[in-house]
Structure formats: structure tokens, C-alpha cells
N, C-alpha and C. Protein backbone atom coordinates (compact mmCIF):
# COMPACT_ATOMS: atom_id res chain seq x y z
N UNK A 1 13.92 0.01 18.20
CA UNK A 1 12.79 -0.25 19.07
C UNK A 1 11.52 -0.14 18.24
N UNK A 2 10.77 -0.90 18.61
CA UNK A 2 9.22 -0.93 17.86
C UNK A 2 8.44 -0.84 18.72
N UNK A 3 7.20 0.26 18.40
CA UNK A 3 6.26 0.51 19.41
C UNK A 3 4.86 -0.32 18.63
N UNK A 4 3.82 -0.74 19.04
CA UNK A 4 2.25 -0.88 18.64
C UNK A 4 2.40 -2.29 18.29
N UNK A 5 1.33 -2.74 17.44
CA UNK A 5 1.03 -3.71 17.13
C UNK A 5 1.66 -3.94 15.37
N UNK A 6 2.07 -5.40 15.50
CA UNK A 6 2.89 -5.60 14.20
C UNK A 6 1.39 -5.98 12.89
N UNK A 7 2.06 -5.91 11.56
CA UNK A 7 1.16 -6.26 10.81
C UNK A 7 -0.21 -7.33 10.58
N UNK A 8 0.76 -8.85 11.57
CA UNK A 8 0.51 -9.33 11.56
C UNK A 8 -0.69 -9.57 12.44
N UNK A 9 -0.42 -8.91 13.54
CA UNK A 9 -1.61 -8.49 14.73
C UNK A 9 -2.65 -7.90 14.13
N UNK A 10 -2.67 -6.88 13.76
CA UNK A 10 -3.32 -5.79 12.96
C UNK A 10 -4.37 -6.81 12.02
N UNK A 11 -3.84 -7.48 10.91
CA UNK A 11 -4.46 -8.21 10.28
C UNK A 11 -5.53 -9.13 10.92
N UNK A 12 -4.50 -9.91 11.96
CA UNK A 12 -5.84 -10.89 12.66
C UNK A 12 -6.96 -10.65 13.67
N UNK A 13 -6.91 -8.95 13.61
CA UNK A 13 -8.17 -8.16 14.43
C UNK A 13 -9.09 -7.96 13.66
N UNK A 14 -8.16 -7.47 12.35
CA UNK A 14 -9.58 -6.89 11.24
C UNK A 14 -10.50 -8.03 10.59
N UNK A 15 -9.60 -9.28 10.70
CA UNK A 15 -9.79 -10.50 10.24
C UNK A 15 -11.19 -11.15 11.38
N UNK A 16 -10.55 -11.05 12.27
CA UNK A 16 -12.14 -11.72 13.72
C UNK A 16 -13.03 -10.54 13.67
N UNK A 17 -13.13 -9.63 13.49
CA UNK A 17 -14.24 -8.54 13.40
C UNK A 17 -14.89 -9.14 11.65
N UNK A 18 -14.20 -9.13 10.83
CA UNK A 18 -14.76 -9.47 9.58
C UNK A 18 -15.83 -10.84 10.16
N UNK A 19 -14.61 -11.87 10.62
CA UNK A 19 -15.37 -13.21 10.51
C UNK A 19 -16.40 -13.42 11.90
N UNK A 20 -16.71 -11.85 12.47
CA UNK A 20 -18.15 -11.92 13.27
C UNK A 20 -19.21 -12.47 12.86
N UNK A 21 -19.48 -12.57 11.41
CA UNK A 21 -20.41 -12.65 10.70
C UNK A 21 -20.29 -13.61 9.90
N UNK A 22 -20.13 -14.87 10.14
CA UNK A 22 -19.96 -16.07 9.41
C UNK A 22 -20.99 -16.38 8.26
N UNK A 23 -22.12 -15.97 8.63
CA UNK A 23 -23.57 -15.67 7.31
C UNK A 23 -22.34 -15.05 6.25
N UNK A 24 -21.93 -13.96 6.07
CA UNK A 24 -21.63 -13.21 5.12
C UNK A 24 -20.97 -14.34 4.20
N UNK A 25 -19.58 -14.84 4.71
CA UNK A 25 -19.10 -15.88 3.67
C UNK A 25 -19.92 -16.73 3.37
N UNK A 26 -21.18 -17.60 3.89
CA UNK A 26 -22.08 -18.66 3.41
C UNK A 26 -23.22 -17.61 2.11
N UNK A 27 -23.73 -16.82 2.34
CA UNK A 27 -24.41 -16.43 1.44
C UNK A 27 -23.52 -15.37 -0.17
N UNK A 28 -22.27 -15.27 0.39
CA UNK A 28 -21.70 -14.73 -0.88
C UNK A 28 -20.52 -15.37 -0.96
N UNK A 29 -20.85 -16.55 -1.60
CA UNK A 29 -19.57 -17.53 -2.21
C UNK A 29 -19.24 -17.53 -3.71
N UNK A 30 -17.86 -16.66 -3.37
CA UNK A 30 -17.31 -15.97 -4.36
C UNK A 30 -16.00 -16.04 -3.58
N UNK A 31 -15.07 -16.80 -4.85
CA UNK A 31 -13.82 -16.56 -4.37
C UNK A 31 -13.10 -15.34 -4.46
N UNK A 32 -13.74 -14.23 -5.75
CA UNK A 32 -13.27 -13.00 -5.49
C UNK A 32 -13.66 -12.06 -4.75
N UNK A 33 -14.82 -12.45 -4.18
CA UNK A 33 -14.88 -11.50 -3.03
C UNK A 33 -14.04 -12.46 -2.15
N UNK A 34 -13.61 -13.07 -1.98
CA UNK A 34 -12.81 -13.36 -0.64
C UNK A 34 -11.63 -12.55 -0.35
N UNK A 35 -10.87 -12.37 -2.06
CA UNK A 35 -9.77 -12.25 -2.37
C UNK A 35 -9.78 -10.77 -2.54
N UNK A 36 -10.97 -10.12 -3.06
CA UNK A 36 -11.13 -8.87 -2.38
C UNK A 36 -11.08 -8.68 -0.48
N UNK A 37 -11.58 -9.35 0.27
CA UNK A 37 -11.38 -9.01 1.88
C UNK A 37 -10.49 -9.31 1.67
N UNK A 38 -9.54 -10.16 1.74
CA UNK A 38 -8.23 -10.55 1.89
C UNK A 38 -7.21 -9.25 0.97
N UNK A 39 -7.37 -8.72 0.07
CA UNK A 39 -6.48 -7.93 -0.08
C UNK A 39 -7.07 -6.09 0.38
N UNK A 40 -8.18 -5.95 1.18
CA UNK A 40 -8.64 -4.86 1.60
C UNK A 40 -7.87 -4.88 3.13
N UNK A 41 -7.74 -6.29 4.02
CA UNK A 41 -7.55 -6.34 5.03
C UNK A 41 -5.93 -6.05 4.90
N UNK A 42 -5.30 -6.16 4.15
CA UNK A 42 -3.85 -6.70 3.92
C UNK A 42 -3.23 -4.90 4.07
N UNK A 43 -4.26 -4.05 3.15
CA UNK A 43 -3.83 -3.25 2.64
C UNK A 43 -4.36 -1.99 4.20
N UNK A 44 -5.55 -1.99 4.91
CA UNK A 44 -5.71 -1.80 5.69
C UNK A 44 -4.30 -2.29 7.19
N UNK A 45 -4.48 -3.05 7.16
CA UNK A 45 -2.75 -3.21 7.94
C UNK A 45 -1.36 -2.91 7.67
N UNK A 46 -1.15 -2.55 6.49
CA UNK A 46 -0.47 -1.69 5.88
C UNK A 46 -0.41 -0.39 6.73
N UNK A 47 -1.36 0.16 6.21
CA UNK A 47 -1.59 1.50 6.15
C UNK A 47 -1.22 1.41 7.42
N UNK A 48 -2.07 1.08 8.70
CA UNK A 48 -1.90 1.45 9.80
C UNK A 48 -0.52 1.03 10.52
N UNK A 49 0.13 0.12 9.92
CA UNK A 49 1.18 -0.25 10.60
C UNK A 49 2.58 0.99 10.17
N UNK A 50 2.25 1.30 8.59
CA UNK A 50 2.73 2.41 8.43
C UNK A 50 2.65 4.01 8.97
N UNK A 51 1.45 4.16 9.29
CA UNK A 51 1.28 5.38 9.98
C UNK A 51 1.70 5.24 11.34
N UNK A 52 2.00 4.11 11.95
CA UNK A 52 2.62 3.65 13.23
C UNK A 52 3.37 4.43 13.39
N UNK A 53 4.81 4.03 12.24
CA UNK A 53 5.77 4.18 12.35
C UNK A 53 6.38 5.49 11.57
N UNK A 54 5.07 6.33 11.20
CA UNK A 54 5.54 7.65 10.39
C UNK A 54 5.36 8.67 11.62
N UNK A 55 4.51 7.90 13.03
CA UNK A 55 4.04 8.90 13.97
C UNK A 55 5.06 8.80 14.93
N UNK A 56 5.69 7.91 14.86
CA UNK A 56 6.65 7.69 15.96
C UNK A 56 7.94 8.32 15.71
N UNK A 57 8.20 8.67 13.76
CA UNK A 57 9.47 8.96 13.25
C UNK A 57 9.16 10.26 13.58
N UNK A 58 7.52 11.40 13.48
CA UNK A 58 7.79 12.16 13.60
C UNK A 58 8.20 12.58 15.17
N UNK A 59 7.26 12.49 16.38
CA UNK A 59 7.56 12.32 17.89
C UNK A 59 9.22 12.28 18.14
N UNK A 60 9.77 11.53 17.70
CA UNK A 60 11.36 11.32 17.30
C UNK A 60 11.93 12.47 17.42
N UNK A 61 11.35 12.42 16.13
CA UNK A 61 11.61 14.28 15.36
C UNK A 61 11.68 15.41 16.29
N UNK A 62 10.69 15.37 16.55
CA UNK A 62 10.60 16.91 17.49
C UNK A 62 10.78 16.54 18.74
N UNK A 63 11.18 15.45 19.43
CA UNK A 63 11.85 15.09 20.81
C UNK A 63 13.45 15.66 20.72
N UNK A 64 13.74 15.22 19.78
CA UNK A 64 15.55 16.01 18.89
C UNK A 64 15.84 17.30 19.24
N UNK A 65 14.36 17.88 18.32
CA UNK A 65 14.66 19.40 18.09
C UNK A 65 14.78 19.85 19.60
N UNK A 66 14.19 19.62 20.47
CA UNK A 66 13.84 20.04 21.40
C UNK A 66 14.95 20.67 22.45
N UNK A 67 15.64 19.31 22.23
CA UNK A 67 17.01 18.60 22.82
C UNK A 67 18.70 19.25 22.71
């Protein structure tokens, strides 16, 4: 079973909050800053999709012990 939102979700939130601001990409055209957001956002959905599932392993956990 999987609880929350998948990576992919995750990504395309941080992604429409980034691209609120459409100025930002017109005045700093730079493909490495792109490729910097793009691997900050990547790594940011990571994380959280991982702590998802480290919070749920623990909840798990001590639902067991309990038991």
C-alpha cells in the first residue's frame, strides 16, 4: 500500500510554484541555471517522497509493537 503523493506529483507542484514567475526564466537565460532548478526540484522530491515512506515505515513500526 502507498500512502501521499508520488514523486512525480511532488515534482509538478514544486515545478508550478517555481514557474509562478515566468520573468525569472526570461531574465536569467542560462541553461545551467535551468539544470540547476531541474536537479534542485528532482532532489527536493526525493527527499520528501522518501521521508514519506520512512514515516510510514516507522508508524508501521510502533503500530506492531503495540500489537
Amino acid at each position: 500500500m502507498s500512502y501521499g503523493l508520488r514523486k512525480s506529483d511532488l515534482k509538478k507542484i514544486i515545478l508550478e510554484s517555481v514557474n509562478k514567475n515566468p520573468d525569472l526564466k526570461y531574465y536569467i537565460n542560462d541553461d545551467y541555471i535551468y539544470e540547476l532548478v531541474d536537479g534542485i526540484v528532482d532532489g527536493v522530491s526525493i527527499a520528501i517522497e522518501e521521508n514519506t515512506k520512512e514515516v510510514i515505515r516507522q508508524i508501521e513500526h510502533d503500530l506492531r509493537r503495540r500489537h
